[in-house]
Protein backbone atom coordinates (compact mmCIF):
# COMPACT_ATOMS: atom_id res chain seq x y z
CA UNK A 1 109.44 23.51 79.36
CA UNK A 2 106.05 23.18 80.78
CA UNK A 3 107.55 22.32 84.55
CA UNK A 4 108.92 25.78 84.33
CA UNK A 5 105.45 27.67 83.41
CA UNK A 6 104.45 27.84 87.55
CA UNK A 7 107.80 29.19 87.84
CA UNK A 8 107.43 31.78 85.54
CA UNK A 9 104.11 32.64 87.20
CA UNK A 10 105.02 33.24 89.96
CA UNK A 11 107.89 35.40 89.41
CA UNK A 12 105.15 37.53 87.68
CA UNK A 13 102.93 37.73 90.35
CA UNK A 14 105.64 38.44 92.61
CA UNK A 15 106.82 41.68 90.41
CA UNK A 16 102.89 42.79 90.63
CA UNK A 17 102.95 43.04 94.11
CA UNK A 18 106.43 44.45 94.61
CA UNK A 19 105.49 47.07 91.84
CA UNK A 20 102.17 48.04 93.90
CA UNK A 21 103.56 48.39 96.87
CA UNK A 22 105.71 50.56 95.52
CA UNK A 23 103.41 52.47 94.12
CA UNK A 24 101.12 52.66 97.06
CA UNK A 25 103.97 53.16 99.18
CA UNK A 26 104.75 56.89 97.21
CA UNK A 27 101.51 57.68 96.82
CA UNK A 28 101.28 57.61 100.89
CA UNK A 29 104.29 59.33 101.47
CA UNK A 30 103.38 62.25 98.94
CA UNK A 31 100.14 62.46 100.71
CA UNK A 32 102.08 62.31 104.22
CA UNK A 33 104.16 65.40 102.82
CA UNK A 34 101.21 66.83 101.39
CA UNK A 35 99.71 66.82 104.70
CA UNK A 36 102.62 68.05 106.62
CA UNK A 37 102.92 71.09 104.19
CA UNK A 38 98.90 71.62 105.43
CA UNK A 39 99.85 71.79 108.67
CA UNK A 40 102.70 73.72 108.10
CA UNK A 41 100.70 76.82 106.64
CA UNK A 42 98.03 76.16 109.58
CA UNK A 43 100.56 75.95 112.26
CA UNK A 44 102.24 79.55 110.50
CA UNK A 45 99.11 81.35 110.19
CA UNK A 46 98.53 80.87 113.58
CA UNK A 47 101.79 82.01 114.66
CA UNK A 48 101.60 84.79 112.28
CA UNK A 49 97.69 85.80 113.67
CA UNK A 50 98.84 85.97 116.98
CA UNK A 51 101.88 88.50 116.15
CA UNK A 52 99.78 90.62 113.83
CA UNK A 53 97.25 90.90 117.23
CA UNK A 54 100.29 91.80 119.69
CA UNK A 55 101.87 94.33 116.76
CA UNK A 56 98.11 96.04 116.44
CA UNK A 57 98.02 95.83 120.49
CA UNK A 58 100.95 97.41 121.10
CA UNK A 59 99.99 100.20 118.27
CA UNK A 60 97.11 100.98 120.29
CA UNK A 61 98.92 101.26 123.28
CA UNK A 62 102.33 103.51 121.77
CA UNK A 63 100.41 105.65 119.03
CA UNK A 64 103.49 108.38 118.59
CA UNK A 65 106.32 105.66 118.78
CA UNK A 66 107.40 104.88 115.38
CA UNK A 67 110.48 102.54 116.61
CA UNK A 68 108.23 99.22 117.14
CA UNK A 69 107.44 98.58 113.72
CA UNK A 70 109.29 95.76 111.60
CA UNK A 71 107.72 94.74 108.32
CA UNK A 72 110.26 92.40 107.01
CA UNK A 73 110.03 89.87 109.86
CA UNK A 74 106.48 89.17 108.93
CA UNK A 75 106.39 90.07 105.27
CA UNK A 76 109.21 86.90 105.10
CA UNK A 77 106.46 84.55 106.71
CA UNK A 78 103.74 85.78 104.32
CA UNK A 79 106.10 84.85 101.53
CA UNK A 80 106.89 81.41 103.30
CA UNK A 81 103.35 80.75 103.72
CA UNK A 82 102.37 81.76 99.89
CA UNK A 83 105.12 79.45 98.36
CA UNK A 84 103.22 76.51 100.40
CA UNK A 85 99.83 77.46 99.31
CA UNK A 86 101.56 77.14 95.71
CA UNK A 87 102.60 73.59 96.61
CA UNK A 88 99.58 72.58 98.12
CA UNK A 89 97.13 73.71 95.04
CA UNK A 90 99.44 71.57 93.08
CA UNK A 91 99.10 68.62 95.43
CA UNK A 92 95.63 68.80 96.41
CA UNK A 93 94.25 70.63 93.85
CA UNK A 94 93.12 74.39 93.38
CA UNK A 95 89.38 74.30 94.15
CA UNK A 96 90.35 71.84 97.30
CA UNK A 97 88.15 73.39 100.33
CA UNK A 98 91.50 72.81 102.53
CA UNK A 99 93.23 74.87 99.72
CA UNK A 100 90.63 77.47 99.91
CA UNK A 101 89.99 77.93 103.19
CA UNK A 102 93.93 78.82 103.88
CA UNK A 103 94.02 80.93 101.21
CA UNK A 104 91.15 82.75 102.41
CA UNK A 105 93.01 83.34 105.88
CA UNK A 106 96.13 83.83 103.75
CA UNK A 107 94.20 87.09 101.93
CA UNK A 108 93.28 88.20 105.23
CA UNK A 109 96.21 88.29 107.23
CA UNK A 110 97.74 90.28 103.93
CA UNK A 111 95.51 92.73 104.07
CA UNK A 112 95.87 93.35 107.39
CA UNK A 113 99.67 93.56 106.83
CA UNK A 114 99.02 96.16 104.08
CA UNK A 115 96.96 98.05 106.46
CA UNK A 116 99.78 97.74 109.25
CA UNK A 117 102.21 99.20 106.40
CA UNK A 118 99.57 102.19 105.54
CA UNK A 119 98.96 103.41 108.77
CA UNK A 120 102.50 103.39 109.76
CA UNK A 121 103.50 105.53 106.68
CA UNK A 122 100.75 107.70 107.33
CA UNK A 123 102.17 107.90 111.30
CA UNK A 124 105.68 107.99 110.54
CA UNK A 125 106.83 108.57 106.38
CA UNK A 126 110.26 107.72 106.92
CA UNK A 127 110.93 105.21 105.24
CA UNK A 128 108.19 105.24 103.70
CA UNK A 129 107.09 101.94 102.44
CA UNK A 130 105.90 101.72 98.54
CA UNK A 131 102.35 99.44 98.63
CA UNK A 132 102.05 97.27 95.30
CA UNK A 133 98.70 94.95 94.84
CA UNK A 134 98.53 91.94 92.76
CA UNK A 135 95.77 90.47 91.21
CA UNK A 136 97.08 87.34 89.85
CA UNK A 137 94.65 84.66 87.91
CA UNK A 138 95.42 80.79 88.34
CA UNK A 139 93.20 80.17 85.65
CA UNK A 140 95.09 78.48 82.50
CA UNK A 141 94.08 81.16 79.79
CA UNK A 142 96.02 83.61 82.56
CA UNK A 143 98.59 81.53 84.05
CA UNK A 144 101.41 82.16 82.23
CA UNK A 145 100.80 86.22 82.26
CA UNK A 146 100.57 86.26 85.86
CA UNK A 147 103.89 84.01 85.97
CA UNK A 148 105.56 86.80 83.92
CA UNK A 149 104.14 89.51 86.19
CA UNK A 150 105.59 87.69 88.99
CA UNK A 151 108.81 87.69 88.19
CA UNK A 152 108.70 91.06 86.80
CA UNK A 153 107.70 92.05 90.45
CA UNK A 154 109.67 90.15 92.17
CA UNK A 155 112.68 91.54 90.60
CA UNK A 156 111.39 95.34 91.30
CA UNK A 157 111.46 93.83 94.76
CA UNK A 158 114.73 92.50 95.05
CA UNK A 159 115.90 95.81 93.97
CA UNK A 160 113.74 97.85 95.91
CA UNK A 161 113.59 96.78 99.69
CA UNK A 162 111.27 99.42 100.66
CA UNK A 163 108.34 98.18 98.78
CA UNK A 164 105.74 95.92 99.48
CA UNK A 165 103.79 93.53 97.14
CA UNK A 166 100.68 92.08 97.91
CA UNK A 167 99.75 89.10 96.02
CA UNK A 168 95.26 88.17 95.56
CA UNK A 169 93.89 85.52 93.90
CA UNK A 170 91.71 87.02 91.40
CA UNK A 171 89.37 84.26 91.08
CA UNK A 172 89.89 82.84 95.01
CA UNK A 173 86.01 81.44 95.35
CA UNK A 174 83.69 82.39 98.39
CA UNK A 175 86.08 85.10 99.72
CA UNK A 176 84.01 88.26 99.99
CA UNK A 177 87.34 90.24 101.07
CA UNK A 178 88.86 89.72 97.49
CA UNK A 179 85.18 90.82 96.08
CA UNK A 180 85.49 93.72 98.10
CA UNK A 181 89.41 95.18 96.61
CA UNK A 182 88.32 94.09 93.28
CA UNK A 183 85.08 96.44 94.08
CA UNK A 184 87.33 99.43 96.09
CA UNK A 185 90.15 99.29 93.59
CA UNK A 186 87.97 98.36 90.25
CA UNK A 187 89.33 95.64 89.11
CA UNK A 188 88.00 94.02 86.25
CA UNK A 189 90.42 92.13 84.44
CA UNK A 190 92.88 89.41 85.70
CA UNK A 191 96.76 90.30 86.28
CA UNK A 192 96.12 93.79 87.35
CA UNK A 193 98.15 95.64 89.40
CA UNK A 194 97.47 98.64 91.75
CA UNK A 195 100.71 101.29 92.40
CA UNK A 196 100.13 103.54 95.44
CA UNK A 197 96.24 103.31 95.70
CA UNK A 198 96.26 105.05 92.32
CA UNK A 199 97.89 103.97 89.38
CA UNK A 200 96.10 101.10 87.44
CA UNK A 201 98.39 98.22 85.25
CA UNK A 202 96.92 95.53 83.20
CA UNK A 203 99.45 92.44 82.21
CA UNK A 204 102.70 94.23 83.08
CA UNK A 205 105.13 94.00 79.93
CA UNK A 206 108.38 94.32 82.05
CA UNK A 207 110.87 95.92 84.82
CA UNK A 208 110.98 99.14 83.05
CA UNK A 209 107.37 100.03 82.51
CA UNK A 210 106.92 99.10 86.10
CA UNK A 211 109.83 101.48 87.36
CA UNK A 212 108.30 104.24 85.38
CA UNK A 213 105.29 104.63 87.84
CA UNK A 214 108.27 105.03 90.38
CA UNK A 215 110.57 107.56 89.10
């Protein structure tokens, strides 16, 4: 029995390793895909930057044309972009300055979609395009709310292709742009949402309430 003891040893020191380097081995390849989802978003706001510039170029340049303007292209990639934001708060972490800084640029470049939207409806009216902001809260005493919201919008949405929803992170830190529609709009409470510029809801119940501010 005892010749057998080094034996035994070993075998267990061989499952350490093997069990470490797996372990090492996923945690590197989540952080590989973590990384590739960061360059992702990077690689789409830039892509998406550079269209918003040509689309306010050429509505400089063709003031009374109301034929150039296509919403749904880019309001696809905002959407794209958001749902990797989503996956890189949970991978990196919410407060992450990588995190932050493309949400930051994220806010922007929806704002200046919404402001796209605005002035065509303003140029053109038909269709006209519904605007719907978001505040949503991350924070775990809001979370779930803002989940139901969500859906709740993005259900109005799917029914409703003419309207678009705007999603800010109520609590995004350093971004003076979310300061300033919480200070325009006056928002003061997490999970608010804003109907045409006007109309003011607090934690949305459900579908119907929401359609009421529409009828």
């Amino acid at each position: 029995m005892e010749e057998k003891r080094p034996i035994y040893f070993k075998r267990l020191i061989a499952s350490f390793i093997i069990a470490t380097l797996f372990f090492v081995g996923g945690f590197l390849i989540s952080q590989m895909v973590s990384y590739s989802k960061y360059q992702s978003v990077s690689i789409s706001q830039e892509k998406l930057r550079y269209t918003l510039l040509n689309l306010d170029l050429e509505k400089q340049l063709m003031m009374e044309s109301c034929d150039l303007f296509d919403p749904y292209t880019l309001s696809d990639e905002l959407e794209s972009m958001g749902a990797v934001i989503t996956i890189l708060e949970q991978r990196f972490g919410k407060l992450d300055s990588r995190v932050l800084e493309q949400k930051k640029m994220y806010t922007m470049l929806e704002v200046q979609h919404m402001l796209f939207v605005r002035d065509y409806n303003d140029r053109c009216g038909e269709p006209n395009y519904s605007i719907i902001l978001f505040f949503y809260s991350n924070n775990e005493d809001y979370a779930t709310a803002a989940e139901r919201v969500g859906y709740v919008l993005g259900s109005f949405k799917n029914q409703n292709e003419n309207v678009m929803i705007y999603s800010f992170d109520y609590d995004l830190v350093g971004s003076s742009l979310i300061n300033l529609l919480k200070t325009k709009y006056e928002i003061i409470e997490q999970n608010t949402i804003i109907v045409g510029d006007e109309d003011k809801i607090v934690n949305l119940k459900n579908l119907r309430e929401l359609e009421g501010y529409f009828e």
